[in-house]
PDB file of N, CA and C in Angstrom:
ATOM      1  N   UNK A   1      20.058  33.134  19.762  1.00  0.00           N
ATOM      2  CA  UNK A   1      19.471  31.820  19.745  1.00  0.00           C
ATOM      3  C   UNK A   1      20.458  30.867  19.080  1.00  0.00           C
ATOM      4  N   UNK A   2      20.978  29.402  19.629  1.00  0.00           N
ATOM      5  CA  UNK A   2      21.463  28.860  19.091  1.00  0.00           C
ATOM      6  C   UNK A   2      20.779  27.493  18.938  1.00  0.00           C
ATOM      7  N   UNK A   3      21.212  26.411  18.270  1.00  0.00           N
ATOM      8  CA  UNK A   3      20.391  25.250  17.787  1.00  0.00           C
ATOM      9  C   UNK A   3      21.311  23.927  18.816  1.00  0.00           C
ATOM     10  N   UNK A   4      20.670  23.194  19.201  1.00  0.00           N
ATOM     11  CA  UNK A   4      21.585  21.937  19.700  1.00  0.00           C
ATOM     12  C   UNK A   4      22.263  21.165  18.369  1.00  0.00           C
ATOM     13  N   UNK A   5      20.859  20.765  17.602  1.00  0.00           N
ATOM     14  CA  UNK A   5      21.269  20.569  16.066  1.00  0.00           C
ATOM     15  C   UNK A   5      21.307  20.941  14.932  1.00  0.00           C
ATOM     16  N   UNK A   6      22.469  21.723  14.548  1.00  0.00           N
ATOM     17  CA  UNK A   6      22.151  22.753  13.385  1.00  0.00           C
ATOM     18  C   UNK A   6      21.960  21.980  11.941  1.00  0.00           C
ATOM     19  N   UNK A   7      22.933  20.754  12.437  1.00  0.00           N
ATOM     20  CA  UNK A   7      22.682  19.807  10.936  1.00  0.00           C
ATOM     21  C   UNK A   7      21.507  19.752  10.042  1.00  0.00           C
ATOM     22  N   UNK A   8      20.631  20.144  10.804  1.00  0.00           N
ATOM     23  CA  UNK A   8      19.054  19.434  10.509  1.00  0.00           C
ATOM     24  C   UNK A   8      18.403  20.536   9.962  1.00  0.00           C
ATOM     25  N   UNK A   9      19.242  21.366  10.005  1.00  0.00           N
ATOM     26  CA  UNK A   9      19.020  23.094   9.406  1.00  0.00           C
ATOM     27  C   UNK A   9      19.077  22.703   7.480  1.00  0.00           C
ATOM     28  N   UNK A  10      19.722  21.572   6.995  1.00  0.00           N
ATOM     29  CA  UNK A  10      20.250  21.711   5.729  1.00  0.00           C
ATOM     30  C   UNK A  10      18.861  20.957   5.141  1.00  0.00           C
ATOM     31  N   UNK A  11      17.520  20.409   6.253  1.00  0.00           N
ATOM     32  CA  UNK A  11      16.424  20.143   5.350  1.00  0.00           C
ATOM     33  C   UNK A  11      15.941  20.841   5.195  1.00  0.00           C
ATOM     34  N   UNK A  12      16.238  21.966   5.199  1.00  0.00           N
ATOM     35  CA  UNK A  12      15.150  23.216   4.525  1.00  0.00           C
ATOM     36  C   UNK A  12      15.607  23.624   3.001  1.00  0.00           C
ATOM     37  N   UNK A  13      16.701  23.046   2.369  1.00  0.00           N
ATOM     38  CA  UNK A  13      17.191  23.112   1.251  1.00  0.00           C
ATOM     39  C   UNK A  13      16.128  22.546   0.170  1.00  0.00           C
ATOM     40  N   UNK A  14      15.505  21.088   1.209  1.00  0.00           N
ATOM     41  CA  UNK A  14      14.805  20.443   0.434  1.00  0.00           C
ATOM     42  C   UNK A  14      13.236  21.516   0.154  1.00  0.00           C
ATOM     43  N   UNK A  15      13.024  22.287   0.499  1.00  0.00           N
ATOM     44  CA  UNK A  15      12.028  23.591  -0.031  1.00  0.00           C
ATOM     45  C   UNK A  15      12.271  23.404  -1.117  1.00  0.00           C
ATOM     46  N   UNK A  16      13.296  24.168  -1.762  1.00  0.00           N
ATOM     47  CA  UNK A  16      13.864  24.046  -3.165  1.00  0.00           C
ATOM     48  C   UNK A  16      12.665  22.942  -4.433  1.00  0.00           C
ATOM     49  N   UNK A  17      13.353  22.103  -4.076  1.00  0.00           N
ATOM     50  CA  UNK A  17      12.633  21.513  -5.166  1.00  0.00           C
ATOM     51  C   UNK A  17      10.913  20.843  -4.867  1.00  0.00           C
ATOM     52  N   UNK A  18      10.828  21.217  -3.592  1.00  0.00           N
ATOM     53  CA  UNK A  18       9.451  20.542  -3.291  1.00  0.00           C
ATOM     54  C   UNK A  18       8.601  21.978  -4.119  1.00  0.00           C
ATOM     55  N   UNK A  19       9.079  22.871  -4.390  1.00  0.00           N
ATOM     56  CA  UNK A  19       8.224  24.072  -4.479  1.00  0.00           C
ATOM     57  C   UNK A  19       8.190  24.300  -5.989  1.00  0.00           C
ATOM     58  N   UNK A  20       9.406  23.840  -6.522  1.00  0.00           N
ATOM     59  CA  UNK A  20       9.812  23.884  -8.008  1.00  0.00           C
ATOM     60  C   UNK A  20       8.907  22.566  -8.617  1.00  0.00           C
ATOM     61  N   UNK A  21       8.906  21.810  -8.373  1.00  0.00           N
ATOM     62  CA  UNK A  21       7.763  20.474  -8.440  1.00  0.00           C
ATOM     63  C   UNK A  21       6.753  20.892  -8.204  1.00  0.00           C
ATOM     64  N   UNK A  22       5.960  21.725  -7.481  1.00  0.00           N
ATOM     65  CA  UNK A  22       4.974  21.700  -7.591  1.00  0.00           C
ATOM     66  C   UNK A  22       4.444  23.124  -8.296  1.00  0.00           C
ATOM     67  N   UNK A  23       5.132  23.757  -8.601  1.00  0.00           N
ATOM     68  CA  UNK A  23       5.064  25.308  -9.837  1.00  0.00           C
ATOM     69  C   UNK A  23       5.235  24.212 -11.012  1.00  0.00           C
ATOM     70  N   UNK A  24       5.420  23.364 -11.577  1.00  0.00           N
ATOM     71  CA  UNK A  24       5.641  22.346 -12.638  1.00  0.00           C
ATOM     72  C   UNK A  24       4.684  21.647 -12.929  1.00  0.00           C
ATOM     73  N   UNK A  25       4.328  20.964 -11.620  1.00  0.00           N
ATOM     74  CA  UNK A  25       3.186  20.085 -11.972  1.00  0.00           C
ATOM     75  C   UNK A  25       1.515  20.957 -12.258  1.00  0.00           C
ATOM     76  N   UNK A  26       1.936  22.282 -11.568  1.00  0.00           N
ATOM     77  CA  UNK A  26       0.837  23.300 -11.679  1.00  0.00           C
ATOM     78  C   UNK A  26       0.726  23.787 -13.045  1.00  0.00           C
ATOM     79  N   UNK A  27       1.798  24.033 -13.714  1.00  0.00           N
ATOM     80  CA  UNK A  27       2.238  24.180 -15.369  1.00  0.00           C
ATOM     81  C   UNK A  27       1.355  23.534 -15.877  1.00  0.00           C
ATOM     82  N   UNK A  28       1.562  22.100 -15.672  1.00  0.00           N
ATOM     83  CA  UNK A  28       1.808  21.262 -16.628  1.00  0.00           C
ATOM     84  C   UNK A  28      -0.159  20.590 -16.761  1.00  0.00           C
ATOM     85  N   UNK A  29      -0.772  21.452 -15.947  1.00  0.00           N
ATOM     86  CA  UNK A  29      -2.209  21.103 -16.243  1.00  0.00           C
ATOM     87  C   UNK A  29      -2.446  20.134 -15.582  1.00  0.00           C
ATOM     88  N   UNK A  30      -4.145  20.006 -15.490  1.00  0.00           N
ATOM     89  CA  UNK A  30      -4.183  18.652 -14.522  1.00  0.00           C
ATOM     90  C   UNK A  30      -5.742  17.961 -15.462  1.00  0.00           C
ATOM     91  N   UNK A  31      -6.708  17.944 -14.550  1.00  0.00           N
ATOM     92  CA  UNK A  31      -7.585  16.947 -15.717  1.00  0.00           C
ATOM     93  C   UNK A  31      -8.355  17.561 -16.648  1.00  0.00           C
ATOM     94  N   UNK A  32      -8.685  16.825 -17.687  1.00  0.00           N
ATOM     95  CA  UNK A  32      -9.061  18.416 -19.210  1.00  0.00           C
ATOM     96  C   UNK A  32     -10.539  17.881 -19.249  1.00  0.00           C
ATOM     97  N   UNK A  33     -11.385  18.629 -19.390  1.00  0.00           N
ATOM     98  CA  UNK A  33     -12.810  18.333 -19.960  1.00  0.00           C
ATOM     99  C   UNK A  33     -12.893  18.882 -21.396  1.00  0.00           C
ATOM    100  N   UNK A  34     -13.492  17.745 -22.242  1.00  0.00           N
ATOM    101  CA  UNK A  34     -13.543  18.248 -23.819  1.00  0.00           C
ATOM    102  C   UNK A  34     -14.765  19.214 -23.677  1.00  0.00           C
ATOM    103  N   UNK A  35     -14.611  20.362 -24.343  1.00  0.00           N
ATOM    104  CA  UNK A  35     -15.910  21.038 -24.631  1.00  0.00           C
ATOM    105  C   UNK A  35     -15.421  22.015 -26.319  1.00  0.00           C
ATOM    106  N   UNK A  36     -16.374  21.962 -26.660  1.00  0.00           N
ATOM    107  CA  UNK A  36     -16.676  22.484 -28.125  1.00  0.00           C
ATOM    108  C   UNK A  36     -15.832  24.075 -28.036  1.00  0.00           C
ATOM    109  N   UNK A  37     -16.077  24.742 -27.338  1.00  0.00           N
ATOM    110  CA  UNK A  37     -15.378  26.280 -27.302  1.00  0.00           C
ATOM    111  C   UNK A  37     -14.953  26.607 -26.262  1.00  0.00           C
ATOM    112  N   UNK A  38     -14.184  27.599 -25.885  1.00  0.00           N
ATOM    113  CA  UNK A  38     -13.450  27.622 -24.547  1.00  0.00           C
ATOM    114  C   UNK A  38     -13.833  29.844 -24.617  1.00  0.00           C
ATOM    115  N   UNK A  39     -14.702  29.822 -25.355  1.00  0.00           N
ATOM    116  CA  UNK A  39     -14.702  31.480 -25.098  1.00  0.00           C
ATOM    117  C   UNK A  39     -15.752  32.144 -24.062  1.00  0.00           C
ATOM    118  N   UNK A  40     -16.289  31.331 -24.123  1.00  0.00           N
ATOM    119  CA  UNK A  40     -17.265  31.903 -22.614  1.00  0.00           C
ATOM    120  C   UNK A  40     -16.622  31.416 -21.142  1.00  0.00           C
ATOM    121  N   UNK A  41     -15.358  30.273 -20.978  1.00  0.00           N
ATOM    122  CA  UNK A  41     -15.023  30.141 -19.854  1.00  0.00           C
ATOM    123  C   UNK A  41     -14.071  31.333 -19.822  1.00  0.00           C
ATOM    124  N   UNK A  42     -13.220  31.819 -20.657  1.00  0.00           N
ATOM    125  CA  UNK A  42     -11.875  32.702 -20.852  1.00  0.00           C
ATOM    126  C   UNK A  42     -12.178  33.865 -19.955  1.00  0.00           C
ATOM    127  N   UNK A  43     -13.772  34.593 -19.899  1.00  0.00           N
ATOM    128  CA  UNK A  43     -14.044  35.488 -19.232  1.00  0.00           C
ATOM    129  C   UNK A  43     -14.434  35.091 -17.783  1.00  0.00           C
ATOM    130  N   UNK A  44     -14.341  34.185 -17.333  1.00  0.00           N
ATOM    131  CA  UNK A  44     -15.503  34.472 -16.019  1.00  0.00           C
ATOM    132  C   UNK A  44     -14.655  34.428 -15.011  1.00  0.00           C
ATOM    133  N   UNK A  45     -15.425  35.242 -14.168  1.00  0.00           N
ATOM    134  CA  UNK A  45     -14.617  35.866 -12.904  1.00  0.00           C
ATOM    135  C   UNK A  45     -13.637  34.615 -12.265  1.00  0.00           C
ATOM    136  N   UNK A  46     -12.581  35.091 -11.785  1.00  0.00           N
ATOM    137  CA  UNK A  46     -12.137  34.133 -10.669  1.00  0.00           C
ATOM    138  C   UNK A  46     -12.734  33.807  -9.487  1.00  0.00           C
ATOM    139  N   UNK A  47     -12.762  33.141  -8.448  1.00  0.00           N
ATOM    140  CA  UNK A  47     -13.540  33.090  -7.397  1.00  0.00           C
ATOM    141  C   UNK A  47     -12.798  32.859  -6.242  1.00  0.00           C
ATOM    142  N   UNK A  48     -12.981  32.795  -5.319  1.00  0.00           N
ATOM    143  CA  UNK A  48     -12.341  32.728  -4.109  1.00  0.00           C
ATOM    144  C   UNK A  48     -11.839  31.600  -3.872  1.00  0.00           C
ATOM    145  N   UNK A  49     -12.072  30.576  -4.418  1.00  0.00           N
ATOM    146  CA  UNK A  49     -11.193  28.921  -4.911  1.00  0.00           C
ATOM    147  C   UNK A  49     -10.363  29.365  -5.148  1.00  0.00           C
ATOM    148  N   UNK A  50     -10.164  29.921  -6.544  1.00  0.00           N
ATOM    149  CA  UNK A  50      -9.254  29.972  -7.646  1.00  0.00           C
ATOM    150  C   UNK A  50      -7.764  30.416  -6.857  1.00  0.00           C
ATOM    151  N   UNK A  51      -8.268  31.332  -6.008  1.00  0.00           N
ATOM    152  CA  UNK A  51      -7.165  32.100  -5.257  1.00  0.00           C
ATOM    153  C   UNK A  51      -6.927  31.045  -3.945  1.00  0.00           C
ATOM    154  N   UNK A  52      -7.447  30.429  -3.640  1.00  0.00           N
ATOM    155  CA  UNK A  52      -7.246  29.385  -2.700  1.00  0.00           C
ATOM    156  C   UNK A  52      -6.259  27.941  -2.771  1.00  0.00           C
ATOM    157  N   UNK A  53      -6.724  27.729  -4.165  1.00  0.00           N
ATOM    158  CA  UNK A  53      -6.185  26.570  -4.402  1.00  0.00           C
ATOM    159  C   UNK A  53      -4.323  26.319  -3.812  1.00  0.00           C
ATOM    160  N   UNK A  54      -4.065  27.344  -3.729  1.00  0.00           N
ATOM    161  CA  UNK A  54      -2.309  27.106  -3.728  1.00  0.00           C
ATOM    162  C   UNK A  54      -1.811  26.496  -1.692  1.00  0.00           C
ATOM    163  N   UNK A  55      -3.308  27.295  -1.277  1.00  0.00           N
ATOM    164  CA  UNK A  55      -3.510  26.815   0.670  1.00  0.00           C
ATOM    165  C   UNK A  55      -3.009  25.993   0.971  1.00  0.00           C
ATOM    166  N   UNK A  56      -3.398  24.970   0.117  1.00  0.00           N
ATOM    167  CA  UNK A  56      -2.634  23.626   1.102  1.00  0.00           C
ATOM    168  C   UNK A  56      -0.911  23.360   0.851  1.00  0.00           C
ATOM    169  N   UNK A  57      -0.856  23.377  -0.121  1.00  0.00           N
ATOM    170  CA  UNK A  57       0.783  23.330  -0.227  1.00  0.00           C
ATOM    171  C   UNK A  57       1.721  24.373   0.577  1.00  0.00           C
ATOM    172  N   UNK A  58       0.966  25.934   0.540  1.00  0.00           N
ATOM    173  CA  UNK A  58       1.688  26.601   1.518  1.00  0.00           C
ATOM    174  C   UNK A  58       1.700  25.718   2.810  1.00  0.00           C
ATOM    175  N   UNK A  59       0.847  25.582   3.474  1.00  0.00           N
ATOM    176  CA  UNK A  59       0.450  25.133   4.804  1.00  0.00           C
ATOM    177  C   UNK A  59       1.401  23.513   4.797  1.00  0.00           C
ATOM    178  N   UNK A  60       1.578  22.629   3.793  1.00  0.00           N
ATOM    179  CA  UNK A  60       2.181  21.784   4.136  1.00  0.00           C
ATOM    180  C   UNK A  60       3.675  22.425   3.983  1.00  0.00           C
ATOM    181  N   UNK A  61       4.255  23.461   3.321  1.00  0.00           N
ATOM    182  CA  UNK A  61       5.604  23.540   3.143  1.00  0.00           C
ATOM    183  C   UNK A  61       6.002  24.424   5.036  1.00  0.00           C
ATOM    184  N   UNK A  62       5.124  24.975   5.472  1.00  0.00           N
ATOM    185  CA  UNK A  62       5.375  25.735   6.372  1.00  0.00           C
ATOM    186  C   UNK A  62       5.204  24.553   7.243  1.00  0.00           C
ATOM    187  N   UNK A  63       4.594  23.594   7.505  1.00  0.00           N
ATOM    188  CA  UNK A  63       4.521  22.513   7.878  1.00  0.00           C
ATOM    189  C   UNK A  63       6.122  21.693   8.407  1.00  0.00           C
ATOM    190  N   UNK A  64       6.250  21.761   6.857  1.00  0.00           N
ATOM    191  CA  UNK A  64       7.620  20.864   6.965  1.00  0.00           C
ATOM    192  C   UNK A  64       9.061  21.790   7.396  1.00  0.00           C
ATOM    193  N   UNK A  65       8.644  23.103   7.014  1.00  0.00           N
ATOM    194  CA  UNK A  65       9.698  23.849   7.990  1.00  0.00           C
ATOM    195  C   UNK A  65       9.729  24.555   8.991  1.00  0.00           C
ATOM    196  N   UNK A  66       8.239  23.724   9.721  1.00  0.00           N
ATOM    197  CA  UNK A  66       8.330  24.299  10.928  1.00  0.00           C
ATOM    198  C   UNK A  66       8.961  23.136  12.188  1.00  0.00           C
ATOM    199  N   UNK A  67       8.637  21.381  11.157  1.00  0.00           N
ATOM    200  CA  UNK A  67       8.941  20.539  12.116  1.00  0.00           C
ATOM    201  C   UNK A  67      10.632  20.432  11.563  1.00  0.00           C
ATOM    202  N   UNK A  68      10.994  21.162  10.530  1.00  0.00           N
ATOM    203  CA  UNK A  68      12.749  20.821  10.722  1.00  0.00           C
ATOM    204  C   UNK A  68      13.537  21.911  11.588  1.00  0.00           C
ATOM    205  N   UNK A  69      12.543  23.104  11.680  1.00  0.00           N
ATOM    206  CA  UNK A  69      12.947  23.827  13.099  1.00  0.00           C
ATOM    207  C   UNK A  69      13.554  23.293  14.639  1.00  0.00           C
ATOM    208  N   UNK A  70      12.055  22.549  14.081  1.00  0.00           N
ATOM    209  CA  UNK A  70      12.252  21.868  15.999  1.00  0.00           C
ATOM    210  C   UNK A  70      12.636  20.491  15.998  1.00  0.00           C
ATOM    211  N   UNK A  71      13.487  19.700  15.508  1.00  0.00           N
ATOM    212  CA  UNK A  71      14.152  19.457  14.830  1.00  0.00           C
ATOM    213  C   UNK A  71      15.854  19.348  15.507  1.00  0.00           C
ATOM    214  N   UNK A  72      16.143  21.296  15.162  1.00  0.00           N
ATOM    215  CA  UNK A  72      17.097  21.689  15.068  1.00  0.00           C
ATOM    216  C   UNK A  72      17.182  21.734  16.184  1.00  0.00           C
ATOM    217  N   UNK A  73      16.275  21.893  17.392  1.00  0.00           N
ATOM    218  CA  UNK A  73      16.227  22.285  18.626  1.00  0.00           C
ATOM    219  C   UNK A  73      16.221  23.505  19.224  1.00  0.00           C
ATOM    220  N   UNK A  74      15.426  24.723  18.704  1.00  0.00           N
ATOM    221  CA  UNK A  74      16.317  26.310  19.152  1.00  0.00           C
ATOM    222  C   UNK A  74      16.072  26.187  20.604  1.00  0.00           C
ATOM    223  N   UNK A  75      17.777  26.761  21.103  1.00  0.00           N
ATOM    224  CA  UNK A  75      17.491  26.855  22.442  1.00  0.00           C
ATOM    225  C   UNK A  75      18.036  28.566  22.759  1.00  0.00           C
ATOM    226  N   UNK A  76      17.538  28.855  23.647  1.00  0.00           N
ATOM    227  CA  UNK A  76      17.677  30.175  24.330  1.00  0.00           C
ATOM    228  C   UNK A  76      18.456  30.226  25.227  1.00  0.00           C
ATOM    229  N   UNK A  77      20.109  30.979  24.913  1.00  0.00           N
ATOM    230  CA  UNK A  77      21.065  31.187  25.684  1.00  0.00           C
ATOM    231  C   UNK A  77      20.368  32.215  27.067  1.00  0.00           C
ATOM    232  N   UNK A  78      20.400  32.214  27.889  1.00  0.00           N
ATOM    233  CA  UNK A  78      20.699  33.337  29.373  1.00  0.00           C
ATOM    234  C   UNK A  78      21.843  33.522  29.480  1.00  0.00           C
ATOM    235  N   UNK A  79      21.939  34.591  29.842  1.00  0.00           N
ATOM    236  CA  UNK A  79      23.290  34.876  31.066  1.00  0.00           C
ATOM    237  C   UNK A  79      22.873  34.452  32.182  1.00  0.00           C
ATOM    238  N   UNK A  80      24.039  34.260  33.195  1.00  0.00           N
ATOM    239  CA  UNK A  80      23.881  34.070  34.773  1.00  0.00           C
ATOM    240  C   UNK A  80      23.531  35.460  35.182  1.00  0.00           C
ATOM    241  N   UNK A  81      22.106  35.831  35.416  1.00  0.00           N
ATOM    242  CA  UNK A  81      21.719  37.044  35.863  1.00  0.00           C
ATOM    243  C   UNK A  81      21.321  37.112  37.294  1.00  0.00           C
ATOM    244  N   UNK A  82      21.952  37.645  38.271  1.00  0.00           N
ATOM    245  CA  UNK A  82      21.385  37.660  39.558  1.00  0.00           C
ATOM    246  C   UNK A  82      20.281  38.886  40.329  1.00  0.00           C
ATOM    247  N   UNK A  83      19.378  38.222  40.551  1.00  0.00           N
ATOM    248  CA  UNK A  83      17.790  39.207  40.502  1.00  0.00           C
ATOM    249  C   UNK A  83      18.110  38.844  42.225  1.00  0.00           C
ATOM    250  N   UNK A  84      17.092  39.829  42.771  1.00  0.00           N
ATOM    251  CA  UNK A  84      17.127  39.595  44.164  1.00  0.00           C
ATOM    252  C   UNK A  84      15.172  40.173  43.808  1.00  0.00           C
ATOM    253  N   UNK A  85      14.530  39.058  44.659  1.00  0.00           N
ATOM    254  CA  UNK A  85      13.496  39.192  44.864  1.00  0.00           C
ATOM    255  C   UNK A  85      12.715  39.099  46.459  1.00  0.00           C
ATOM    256  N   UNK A  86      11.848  40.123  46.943  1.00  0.00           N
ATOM    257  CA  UNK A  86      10.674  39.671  47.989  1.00  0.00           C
ATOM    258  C   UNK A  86       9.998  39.493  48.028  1.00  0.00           C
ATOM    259  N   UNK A  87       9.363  38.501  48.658  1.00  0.00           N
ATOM    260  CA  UNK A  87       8.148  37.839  48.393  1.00  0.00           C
ATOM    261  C   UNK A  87       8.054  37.457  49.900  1.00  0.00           C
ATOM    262  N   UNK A  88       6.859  37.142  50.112  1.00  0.00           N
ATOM    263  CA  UNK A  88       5.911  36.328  51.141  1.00  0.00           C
ATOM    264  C   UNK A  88       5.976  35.169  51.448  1.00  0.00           C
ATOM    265  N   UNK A  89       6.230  34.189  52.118  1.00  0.00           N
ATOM    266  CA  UNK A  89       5.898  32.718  52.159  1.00  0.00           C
ATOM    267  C   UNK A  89       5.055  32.303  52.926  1.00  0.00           C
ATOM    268  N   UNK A  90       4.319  31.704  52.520  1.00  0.00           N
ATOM    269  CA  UNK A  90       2.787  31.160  53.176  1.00  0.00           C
ATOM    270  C   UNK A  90       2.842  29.869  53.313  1.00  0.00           C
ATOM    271  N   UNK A  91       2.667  29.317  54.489  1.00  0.00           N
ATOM    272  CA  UNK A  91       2.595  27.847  54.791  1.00  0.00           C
ATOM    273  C   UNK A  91       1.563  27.281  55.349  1.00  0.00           C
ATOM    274  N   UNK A  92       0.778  26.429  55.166  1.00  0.00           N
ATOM    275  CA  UNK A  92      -0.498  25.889  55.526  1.00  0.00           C
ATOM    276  C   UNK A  92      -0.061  24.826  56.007  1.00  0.00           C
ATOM    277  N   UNK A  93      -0.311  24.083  57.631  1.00  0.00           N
ATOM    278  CA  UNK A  93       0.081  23.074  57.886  1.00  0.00           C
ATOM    279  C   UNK A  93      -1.330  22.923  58.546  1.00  0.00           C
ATOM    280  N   UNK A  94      -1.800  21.660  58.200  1.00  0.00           N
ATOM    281  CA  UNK A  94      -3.219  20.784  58.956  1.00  0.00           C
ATOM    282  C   UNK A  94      -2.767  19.486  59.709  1.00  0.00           C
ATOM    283  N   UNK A  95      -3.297  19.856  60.921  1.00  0.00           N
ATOM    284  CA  UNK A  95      -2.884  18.792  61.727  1.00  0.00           C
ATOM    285  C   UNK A  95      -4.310  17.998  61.564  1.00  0.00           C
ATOM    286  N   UNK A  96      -3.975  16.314  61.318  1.00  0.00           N
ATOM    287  CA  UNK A  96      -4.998  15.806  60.671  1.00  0.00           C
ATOM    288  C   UNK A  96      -4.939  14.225  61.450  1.00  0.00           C
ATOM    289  N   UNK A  97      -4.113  14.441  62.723  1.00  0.00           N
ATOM    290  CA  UNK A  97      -4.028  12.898  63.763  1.00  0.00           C
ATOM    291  C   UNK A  97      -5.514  13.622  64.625  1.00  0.00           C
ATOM    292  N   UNK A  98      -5.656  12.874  64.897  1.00  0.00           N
ATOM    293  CA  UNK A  98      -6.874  12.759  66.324  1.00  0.00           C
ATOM    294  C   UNK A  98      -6.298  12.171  67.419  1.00  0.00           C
ATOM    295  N   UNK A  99      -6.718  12.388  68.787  1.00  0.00           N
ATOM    296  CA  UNK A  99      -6.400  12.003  70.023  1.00  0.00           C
ATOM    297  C   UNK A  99      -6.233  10.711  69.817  1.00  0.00           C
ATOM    298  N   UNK A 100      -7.677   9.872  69.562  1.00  0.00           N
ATOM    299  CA  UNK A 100      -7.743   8.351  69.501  1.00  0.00           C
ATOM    300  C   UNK A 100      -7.021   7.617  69.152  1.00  0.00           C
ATOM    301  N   UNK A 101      -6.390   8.176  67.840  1.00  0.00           N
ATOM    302  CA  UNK A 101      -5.188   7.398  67.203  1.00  0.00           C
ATOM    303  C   UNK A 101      -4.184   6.843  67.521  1.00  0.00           C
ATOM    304  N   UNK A 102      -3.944   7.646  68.542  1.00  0.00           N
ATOM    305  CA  UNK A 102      -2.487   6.898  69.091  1.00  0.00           C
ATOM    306  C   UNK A 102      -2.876   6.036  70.282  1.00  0.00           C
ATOM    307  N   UNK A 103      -4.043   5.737  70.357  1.00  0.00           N
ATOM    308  CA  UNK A 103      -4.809   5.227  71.839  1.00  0.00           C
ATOM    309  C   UNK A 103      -4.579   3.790  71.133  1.00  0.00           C
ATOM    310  N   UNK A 104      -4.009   2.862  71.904  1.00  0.00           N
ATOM    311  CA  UNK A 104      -4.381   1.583  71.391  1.00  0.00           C
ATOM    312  C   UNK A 104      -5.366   0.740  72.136  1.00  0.00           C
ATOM    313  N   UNK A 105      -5.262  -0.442  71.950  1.00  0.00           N
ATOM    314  CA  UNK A 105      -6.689  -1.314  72.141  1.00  0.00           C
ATOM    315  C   UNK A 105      -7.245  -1.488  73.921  1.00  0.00           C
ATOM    316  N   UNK A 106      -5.826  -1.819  74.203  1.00  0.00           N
ATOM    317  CA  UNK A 106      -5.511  -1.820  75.932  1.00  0.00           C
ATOM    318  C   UNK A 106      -6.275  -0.877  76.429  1.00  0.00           C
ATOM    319  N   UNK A 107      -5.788   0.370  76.154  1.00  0.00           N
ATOM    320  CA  UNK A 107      -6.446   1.176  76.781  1.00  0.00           C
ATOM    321  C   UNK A 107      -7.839   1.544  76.517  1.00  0.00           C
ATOM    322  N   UNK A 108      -8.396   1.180  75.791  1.00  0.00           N
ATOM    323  CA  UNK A 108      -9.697   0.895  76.001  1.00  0.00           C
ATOM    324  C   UNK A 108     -10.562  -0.014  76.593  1.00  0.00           C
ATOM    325  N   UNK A 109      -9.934  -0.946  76.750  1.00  0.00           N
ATOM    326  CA  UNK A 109     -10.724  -1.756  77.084  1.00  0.00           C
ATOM    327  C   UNK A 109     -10.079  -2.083  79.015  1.00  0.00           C
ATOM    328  N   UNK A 110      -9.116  -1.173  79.086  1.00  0.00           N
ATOM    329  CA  UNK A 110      -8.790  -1.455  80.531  1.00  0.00           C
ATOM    330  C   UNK A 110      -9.644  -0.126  81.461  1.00  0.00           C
ATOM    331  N   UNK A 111      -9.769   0.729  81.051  1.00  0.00           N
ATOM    332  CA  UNK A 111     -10.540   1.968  81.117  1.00  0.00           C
ATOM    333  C   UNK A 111     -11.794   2.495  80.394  1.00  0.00           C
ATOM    334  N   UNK A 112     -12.968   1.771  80.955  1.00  0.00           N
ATOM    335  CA  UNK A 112     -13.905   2.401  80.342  1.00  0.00           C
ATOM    336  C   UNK A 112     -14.392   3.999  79.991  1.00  0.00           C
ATOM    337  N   UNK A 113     -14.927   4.450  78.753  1.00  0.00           N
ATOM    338  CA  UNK A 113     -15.215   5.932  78.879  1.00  0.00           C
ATOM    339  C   UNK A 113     -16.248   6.420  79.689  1.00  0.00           C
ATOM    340  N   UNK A 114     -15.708   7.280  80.597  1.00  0.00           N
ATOM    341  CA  UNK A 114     -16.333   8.239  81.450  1.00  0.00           C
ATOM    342  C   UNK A 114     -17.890   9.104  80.469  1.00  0.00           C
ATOM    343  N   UNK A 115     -19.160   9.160  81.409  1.00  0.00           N
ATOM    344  CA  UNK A 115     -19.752   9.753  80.761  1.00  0.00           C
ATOM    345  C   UNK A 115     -19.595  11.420  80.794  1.00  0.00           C
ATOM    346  N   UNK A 116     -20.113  11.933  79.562  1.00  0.00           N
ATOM    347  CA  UNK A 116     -19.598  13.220  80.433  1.00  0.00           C
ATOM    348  C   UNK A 116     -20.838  14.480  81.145  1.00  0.00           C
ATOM    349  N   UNK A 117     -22.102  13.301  81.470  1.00  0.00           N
ATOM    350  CA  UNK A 117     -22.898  13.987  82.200  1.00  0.00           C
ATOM    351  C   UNK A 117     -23.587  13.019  83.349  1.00  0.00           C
ATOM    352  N   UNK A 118     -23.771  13.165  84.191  1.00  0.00           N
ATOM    353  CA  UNK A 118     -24.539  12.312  85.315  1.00  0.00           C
ATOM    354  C   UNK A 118     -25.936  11.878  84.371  1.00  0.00           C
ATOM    355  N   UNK A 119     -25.975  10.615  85.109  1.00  0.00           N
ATOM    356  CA  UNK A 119     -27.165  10.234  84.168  1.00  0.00           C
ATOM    357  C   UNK A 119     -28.102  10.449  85.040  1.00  0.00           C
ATOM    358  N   UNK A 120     -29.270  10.383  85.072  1.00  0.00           N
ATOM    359  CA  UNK A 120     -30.817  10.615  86.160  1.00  0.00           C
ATOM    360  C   UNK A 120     -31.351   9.637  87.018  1.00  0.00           C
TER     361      UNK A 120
END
């Protein structure tokens, strides 16, 4: 696989610090509620949030290196491979003029239509 633009390969560097920024800002705490003791929160289970919370940032970093992928352009070399194949060919042709059509006005009206039964 090669890229049309590989240049565009060097924004994935920017991972780096988008990921380090946000292990930092995760550090660094976010909004505090005052409460009198903190020993009955210390125990309680984690929950299926807790383990969640990190979702969206994965999903935006895979995000952003999935659109500097394409981006890059991957394209898929071939060889000149020569296949020999048989197959069938099926052709449907509908003939879709009518007699009348090509009849113009003249001739109608210089030749009346014949009935096509004796009348009584």
């Amino acid at each position: 696989m090669q890229f049309a633009s590989p240049h565009y390969l060097w924004l994935l560097t920017l991972l780096a610090p988008m990921t380090a920024y946000y292990v930092w800002r995760t550090m660094q705490g976010g909004a505090a509620i005052r409460i009198s003791t903190v020993a009955g929160v210390l125990h309680a289970p984690k929950t299926v949030r807790h383990y969640l919370r990190h979702l969206p940032f994965a999903l935006r970093a895979a995000a952003f290196a999935l659109l500097v992928v394409a981006l890059a352009r991957p394209q898929d070399i071939e060889q000149n491979v020569r296949t020999n194949t048989e197959g069938i060919d099926i052709v449907l042709a509908i003939d879709v003029s009518s007699p009348t059509a090509t009849a113009t006005a003249s001739d109608w009206w210089s030749s009346p239509p014949k009935p096509s039964r004796k009348a009584p």
